[in-house]
Every structure is written in C-alpha cells, then in structure tokens.
PDB file of N, CA and C in Angstrom:
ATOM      1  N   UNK A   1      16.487  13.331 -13.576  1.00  0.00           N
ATOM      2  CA  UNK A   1      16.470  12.298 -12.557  1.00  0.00           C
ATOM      3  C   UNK A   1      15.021  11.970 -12.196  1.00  0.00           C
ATOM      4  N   UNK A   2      14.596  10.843 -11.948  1.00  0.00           N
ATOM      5  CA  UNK A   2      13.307  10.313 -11.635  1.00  0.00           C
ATOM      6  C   UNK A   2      13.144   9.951 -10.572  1.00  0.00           C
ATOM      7  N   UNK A   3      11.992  10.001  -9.781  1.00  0.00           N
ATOM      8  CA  UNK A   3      11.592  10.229  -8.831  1.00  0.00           C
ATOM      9  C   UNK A   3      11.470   9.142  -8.232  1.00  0.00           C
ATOM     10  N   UNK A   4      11.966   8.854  -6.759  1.00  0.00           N
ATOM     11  CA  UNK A   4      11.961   7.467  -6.236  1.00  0.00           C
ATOM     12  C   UNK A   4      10.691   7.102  -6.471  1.00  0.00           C
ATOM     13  N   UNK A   5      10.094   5.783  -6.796  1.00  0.00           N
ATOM     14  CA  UNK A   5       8.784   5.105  -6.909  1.00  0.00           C
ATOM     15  C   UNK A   5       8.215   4.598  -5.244  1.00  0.00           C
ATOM     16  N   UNK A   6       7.359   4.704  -5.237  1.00  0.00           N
ATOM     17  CA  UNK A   6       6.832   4.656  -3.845  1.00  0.00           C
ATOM     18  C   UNK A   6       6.115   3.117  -3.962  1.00  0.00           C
ATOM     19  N   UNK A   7       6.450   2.358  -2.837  1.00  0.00           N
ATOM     20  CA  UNK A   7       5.696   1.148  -2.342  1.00  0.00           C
ATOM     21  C   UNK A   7       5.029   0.739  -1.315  1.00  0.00           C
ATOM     22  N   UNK A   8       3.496   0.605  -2.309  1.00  0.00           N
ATOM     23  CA  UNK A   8       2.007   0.839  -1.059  1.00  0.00           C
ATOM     24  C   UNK A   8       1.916  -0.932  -0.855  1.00  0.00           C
ATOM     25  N   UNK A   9       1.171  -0.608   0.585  1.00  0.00           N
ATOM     26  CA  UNK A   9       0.974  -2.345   0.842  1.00  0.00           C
ATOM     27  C   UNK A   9      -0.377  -2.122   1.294  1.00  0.00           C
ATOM     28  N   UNK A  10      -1.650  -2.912   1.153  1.00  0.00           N
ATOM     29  CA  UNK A  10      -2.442  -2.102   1.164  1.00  0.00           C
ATOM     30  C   UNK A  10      -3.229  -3.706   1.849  1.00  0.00           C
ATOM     31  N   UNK A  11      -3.967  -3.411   2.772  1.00  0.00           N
ATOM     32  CA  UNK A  11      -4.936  -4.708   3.057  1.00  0.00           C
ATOM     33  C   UNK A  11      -4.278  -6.057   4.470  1.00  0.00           C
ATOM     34  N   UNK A  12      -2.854  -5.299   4.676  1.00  0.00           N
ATOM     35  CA  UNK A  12      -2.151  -6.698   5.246  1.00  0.00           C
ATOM     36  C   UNK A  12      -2.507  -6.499   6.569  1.00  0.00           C
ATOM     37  N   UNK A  13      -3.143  -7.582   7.183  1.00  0.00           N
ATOM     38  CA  UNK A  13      -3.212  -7.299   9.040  1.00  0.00           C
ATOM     39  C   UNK A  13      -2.581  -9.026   9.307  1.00  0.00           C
ATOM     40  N   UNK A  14      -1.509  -9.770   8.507  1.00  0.00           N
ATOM     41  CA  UNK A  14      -1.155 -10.897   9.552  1.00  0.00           C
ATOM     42  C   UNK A  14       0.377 -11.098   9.072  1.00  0.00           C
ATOM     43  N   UNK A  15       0.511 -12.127   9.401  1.00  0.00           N
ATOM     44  CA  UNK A  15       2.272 -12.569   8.710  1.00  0.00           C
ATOM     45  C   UNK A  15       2.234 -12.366   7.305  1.00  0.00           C
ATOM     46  N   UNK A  16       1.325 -12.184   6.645  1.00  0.00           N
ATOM     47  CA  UNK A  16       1.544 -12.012   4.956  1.00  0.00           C
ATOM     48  C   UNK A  16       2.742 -11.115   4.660  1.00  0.00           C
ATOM     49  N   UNK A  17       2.430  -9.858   6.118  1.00  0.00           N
ATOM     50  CA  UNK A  17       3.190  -8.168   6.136  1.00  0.00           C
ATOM     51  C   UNK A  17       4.887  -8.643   5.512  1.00  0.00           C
ATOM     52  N   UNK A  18       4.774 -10.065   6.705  1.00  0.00           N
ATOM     53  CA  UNK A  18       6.106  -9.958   6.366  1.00  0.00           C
ATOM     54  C   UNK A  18       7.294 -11.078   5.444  1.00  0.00           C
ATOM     55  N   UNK A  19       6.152 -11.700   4.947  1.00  0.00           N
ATOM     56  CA  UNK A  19       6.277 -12.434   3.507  1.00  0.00           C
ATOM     57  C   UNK A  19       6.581 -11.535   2.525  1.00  0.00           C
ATOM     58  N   UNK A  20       5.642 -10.326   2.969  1.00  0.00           N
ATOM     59  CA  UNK A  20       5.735  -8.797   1.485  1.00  0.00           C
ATOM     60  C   UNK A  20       6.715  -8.539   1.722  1.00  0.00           C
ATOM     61  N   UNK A  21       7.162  -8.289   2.720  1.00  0.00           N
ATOM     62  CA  UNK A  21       8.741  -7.583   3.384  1.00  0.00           C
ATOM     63  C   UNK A  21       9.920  -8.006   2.780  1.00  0.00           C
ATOM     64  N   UNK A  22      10.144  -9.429   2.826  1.00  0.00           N
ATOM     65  CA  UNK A  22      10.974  -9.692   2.761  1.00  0.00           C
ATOM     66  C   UNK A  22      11.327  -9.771   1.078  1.00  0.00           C
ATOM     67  N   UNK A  23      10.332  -9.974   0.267  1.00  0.00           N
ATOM     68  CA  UNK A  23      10.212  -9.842  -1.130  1.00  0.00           C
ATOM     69  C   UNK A  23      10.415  -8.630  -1.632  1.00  0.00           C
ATOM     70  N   UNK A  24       9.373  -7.660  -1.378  1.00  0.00           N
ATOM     71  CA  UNK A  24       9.684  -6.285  -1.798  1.00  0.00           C
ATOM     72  C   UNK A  24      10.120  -5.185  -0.979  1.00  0.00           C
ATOM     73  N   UNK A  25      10.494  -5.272   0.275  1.00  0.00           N
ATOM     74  CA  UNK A  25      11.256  -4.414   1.402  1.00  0.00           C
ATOM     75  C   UNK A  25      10.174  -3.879   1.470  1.00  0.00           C
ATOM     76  N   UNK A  26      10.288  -2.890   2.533  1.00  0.00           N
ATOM     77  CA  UNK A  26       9.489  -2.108   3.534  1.00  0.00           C
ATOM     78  C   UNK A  26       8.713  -0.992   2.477  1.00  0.00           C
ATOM     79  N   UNK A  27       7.600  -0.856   2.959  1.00  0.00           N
ATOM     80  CA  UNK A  27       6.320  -0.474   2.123  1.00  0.00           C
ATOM     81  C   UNK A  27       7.031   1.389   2.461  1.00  0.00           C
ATOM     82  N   UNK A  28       6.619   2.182   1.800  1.00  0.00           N
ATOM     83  CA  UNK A  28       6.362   3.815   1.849  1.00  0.00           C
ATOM     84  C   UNK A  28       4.916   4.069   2.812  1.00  0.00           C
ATOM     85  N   UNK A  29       4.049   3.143   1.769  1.00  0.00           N
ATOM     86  CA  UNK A  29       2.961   3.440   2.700  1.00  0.00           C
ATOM     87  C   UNK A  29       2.211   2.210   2.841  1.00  0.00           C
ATOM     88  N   UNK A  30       1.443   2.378   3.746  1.00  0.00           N
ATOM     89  CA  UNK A  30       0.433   1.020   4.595  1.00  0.00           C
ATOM     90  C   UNK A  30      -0.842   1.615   4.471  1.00  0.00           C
ATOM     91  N   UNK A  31      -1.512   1.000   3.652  1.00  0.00           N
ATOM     92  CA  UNK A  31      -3.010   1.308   3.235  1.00  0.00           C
ATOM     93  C   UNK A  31      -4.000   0.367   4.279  1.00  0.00           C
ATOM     94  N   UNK A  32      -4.942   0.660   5.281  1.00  0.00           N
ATOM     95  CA  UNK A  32      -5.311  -0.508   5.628  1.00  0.00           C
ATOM     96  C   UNK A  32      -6.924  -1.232   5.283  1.00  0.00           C
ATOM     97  N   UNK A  33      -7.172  -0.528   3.934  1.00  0.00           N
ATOM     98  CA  UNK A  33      -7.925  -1.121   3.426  1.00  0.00           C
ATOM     99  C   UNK A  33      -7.807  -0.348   1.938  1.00  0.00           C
ATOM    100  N   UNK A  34      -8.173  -1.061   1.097  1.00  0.00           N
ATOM    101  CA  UNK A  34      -8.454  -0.438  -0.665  1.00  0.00           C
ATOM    102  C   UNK A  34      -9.832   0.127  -0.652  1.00  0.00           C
ATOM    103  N   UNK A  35      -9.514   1.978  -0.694  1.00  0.00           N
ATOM    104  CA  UNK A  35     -10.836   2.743  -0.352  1.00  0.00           C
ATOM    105  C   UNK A  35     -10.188   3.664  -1.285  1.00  0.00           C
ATOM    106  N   UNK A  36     -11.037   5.205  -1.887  1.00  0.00           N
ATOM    107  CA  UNK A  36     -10.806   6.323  -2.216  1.00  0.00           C
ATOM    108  C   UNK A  36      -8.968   6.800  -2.097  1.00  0.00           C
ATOM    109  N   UNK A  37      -8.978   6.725  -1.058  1.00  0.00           N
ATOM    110  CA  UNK A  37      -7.346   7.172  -0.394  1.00  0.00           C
ATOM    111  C   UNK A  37      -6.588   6.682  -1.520  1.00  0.00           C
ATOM    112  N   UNK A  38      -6.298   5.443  -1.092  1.00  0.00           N
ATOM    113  CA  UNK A  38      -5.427   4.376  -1.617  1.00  0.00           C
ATOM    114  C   UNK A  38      -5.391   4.463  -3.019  1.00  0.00           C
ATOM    115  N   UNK A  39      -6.798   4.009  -3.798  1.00  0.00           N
ATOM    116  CA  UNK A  39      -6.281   4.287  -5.232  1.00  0.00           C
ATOM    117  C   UNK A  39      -6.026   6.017  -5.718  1.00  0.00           C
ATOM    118  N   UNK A  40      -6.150   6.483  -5.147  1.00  0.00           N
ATOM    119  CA  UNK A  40      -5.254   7.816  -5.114  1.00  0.00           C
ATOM    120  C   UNK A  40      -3.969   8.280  -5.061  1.00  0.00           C
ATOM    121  N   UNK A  41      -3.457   7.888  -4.110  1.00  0.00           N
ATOM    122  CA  UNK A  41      -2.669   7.936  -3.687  1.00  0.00           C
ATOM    123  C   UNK A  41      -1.421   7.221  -4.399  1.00  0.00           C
ATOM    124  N   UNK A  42      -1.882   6.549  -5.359  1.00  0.00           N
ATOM    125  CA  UNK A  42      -0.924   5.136  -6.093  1.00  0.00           C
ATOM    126  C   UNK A  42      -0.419   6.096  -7.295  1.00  0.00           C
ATOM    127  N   UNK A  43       0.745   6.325  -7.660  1.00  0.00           N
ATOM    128  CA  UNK A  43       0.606   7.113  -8.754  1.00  0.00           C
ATOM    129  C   UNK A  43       1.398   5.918 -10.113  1.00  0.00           C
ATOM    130  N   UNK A  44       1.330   6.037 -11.397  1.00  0.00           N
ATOM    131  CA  UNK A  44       1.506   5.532 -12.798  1.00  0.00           C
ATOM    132  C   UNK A  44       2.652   4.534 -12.145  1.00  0.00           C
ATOM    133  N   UNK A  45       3.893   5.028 -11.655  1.00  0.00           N
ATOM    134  CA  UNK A  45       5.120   4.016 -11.426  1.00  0.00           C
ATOM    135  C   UNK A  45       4.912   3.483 -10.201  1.00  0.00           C
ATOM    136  N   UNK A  46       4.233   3.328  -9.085  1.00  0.00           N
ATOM    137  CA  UNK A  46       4.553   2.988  -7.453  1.00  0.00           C
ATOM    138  C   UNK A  46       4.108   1.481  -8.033  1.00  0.00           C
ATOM    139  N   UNK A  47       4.562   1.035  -7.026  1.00  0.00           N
ATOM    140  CA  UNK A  47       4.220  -0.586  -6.633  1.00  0.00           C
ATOM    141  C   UNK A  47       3.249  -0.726  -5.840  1.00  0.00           C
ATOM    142  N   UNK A  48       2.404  -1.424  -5.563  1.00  0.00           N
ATOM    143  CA  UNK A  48       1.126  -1.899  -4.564  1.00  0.00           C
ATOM    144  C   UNK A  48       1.293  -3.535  -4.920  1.00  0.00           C
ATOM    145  N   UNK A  49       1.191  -3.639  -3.453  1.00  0.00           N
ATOM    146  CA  UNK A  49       1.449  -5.110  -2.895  1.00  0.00           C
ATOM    147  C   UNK A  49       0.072  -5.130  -2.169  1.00  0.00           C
ATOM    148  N   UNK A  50      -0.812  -5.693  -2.841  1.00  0.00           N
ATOM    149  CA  UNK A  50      -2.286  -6.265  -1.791  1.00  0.00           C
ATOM    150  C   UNK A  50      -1.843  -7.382  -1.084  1.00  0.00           C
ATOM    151  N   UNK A  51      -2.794  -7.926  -0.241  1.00  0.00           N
ATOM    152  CA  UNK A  51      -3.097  -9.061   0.502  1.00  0.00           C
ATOM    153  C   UNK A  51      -3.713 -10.057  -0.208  1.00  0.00           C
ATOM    154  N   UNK A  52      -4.894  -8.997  -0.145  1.00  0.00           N
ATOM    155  CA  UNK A  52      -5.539 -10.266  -1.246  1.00  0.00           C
ATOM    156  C   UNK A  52      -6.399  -9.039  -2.358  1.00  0.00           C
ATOM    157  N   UNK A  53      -6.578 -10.326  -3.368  1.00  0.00           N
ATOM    158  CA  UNK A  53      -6.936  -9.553  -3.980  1.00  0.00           C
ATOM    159  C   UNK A  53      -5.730  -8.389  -5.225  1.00  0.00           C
ATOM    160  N   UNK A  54      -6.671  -7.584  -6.242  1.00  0.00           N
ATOM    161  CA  UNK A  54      -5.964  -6.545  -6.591  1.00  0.00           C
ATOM    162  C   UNK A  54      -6.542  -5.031  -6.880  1.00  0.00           C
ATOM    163  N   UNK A  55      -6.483  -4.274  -7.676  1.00  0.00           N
ATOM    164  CA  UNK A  55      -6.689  -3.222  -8.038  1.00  0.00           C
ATOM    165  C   UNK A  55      -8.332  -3.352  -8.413  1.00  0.00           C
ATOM    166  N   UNK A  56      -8.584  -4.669  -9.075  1.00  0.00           N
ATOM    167  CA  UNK A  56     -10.652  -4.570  -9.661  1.00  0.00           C
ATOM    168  C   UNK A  56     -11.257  -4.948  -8.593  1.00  0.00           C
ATOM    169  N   UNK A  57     -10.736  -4.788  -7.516  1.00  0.00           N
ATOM    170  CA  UNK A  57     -11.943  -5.358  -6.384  1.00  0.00           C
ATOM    171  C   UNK A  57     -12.309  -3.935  -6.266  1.00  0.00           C
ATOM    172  N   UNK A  58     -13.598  -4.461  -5.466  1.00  0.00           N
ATOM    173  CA  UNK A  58     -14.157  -3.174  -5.082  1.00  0.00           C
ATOM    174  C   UNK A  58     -13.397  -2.086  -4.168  1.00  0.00           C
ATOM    175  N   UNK A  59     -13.702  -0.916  -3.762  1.00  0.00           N
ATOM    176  CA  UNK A  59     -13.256  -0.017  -2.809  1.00  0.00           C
ATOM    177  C   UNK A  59     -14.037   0.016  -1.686  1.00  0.00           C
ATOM    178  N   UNK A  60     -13.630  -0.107  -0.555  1.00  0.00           N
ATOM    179  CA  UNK A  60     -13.797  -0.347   0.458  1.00  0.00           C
ATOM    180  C   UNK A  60     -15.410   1.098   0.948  1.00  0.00           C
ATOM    181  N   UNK A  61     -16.256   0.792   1.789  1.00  0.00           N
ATOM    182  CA  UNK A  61     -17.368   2.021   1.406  1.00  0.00           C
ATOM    183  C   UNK A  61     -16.884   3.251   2.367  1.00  0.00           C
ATOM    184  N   UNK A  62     -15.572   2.749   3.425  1.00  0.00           N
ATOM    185  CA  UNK A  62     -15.220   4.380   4.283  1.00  0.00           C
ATOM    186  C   UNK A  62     -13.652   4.006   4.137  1.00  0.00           C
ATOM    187  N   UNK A  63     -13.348   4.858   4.068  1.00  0.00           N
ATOM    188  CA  UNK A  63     -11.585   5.305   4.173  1.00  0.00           C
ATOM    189  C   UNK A  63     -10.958   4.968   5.001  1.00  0.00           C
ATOM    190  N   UNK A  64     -10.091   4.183   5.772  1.00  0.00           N
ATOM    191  CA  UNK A  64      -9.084   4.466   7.025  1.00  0.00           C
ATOM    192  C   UNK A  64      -8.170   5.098   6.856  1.00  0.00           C
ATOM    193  N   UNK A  65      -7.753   4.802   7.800  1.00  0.00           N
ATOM    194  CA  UNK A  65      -6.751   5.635   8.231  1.00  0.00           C
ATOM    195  C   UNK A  65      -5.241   4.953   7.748  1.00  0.00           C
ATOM    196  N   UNK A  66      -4.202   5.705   6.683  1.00  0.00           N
ATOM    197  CA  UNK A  66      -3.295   5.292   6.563  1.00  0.00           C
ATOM    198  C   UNK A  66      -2.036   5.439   7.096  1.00  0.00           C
ATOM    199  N   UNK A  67      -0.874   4.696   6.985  1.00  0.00           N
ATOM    200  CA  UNK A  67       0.298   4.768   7.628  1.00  0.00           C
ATOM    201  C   UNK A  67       1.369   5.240   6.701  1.00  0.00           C
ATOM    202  N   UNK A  68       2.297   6.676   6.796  1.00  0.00           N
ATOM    203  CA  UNK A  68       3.100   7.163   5.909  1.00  0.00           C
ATOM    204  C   UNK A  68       4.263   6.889   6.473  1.00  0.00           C
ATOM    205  N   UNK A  69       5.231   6.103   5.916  1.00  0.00           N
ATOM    206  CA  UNK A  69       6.980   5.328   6.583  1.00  0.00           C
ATOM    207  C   UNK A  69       7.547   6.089   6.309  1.00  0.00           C
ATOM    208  N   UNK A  70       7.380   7.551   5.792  1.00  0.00           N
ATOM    209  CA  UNK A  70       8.462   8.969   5.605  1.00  0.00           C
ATOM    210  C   UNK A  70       8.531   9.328   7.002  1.00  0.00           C
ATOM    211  N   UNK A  71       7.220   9.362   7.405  1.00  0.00           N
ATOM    212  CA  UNK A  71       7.173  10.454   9.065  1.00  0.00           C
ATOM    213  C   UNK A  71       8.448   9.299  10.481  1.00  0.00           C
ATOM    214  N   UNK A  72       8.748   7.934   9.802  1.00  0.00           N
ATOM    215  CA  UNK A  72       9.440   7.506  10.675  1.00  0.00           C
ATOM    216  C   UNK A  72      11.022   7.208  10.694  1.00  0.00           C
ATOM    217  N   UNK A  73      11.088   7.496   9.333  1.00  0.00           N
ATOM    218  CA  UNK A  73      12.546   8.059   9.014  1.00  0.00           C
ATOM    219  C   UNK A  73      13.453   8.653   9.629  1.00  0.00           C
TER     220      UNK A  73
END
C-alpha cells in the first residue's frame, strides 16, 4: 500500500488560497515562503501548488515558519 501523497501550497497570502482550494482541496501543508524547509520537505510524489512562480525560482534567504493541517485534524 502507498503512502498518502502530501499537498504543499507554498507562497499563497490572498484569494489565490482559495482558487487552489477549490481545484486541488485543502493543502497538508502551507509553506509561507519557498526557502530550505519547503524544498525539503516536498518528497518525489507530493503535489506543490505555488502562487507564483515554481520550483527554479530562487529560495527564499530565511525560512518561515510553516503550517502542518495534520496537527488540526
């Protein structure tokens, strides 16, 4: 059996959130910027839904702080 795939949203601070929402349902996790964390955190199968932008932009130069949608389960 394979492992549920996890879906990161990474970058969204306006109504985009919920344009993503309604397309790909509710994120696993909320990245709030593309830094160290984030492309970490993404593993071979998950989905990532940016704002803008994708994966070749740069990484952000400090980390925030992310949001995990398990702990609200």
């Amino acid at each position: 059996m394979l492992p549920p795939r996890c879906v990161h949203y990474i970058g969204f601070k306006d109504d985009r959130y919920w344009n993503a929402f309604r397309i790909w349902g509710g994120p696993v996790m909320i990245h709030r910027r593309w830094d160290r964390i984030a492309k970490h955190d993404i593993g071979p199968d998950d989905v990532a839904i940016f704002a803008e932008g994708d994966e070749h932009q740069p990484l952000a130069d400090y980390n925030a702080t992310d949001i995990d949608e398990r702990w609200l389960w």
